[in-house]
Protein backbone atom coordinates (compact mmCIF):
# COMPACT_ATOMS: atom_id res chain seq x y z
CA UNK A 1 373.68 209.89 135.18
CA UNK A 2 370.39 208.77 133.33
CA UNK A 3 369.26 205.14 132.47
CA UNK A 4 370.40 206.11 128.42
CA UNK A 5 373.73 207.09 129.25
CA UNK A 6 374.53 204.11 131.27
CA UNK A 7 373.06 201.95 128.04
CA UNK A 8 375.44 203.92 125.91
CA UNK A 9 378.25 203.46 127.91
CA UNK A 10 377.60 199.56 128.12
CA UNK A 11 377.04 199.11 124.58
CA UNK A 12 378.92 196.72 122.57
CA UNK A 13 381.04 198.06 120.08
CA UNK A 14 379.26 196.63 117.25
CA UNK A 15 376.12 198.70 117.74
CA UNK A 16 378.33 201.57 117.58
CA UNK A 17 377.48 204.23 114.37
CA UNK A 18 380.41 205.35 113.01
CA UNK A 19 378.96 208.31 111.75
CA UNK A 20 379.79 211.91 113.04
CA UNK A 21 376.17 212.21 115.34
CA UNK A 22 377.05 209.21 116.87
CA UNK A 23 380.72 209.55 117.64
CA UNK A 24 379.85 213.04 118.70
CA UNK A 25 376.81 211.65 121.00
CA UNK A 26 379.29 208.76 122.51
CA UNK A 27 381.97 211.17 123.18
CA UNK A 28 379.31 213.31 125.25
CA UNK A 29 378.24 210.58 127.08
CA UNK A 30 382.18 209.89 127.89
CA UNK A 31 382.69 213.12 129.37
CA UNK A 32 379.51 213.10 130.94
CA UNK A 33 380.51 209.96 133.01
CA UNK A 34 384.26 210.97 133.44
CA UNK A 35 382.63 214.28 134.98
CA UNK A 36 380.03 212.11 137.31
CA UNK A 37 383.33 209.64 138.32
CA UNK A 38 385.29 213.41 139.61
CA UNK A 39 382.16 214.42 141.58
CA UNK A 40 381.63 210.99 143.22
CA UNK A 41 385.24 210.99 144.26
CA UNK A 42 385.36 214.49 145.82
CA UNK A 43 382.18 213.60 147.60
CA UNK A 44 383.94 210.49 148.95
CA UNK A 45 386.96 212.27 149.78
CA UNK A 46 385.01 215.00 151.50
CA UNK A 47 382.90 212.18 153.48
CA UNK A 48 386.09 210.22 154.51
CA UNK A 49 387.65 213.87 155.94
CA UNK A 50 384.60 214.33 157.75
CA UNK A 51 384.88 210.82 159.24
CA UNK A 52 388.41 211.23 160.19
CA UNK A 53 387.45 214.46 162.00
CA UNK A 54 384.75 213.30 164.20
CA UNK A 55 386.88 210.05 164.94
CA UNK A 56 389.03 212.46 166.07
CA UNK A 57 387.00 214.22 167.95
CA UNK A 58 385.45 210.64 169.18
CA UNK A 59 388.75 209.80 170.60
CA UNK A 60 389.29 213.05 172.64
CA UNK A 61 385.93 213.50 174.22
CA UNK A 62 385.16 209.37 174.68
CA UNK A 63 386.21 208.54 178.29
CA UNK A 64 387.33 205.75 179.30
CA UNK A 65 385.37 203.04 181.50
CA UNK A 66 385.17 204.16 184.61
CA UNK A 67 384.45 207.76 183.94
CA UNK A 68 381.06 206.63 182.21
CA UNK A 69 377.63 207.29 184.00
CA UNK A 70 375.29 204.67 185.48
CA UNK A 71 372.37 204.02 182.99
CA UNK A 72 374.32 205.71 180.10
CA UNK A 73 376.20 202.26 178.75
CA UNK A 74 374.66 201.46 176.04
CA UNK A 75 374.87 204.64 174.29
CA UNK A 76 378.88 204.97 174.96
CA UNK A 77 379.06 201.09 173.26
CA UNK A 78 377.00 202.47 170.40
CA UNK A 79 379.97 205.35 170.12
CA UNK A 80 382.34 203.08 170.83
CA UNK A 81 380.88 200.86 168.17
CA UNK A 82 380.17 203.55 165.36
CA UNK A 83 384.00 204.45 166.20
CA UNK A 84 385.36 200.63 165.51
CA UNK A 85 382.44 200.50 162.51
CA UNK A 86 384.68 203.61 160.93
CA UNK A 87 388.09 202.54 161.65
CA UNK A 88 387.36 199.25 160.11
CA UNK A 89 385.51 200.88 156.75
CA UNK A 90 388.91 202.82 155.93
């Protein structure tokens, strides 16, 4: 959505035009936005299934403790992290 159509969409009603252009043009802009809102939120949603399925996956493949190679610790925290990191942004 452009810098104009964000000014439009926070202008005060009383720089409004009531004339036909202008009602037409603010109605655009309307539509515009209502049509940027549905995209975001299907790109969320998409985003949020994709998070779900690699915690998913996370859980099944992370093993636990004792099954983790010497010298590879810090990378399993940094799973085990990005895991607790996406639980705790739902």
């Amino acid at each position: 959505m452009s810098e104009i159509m964000r000014g439009v969409l926070r202008m005060p009603p009383e720089l409004w035009g009531d004339d036909p252009l202008s009602v037409a043009q603010r109605h655009w802009i309307y539509i515009e936005a209502a049509d940027t809102i549905d995209r975001q939120q299907a790109e969320i949603a998409a985003i949020k299934a994709e998070c779900d399925a690699l915690q998913a996956h996370l859980r099944y493949w992370l093993p636990d403790e004792t099954m983790i190679p010497s010298g590879h610790e810090a990378a399993w925290e940094a799973a085990r992290a990005a895991l607790d990191a996406a639980k705790g942004a739902k």
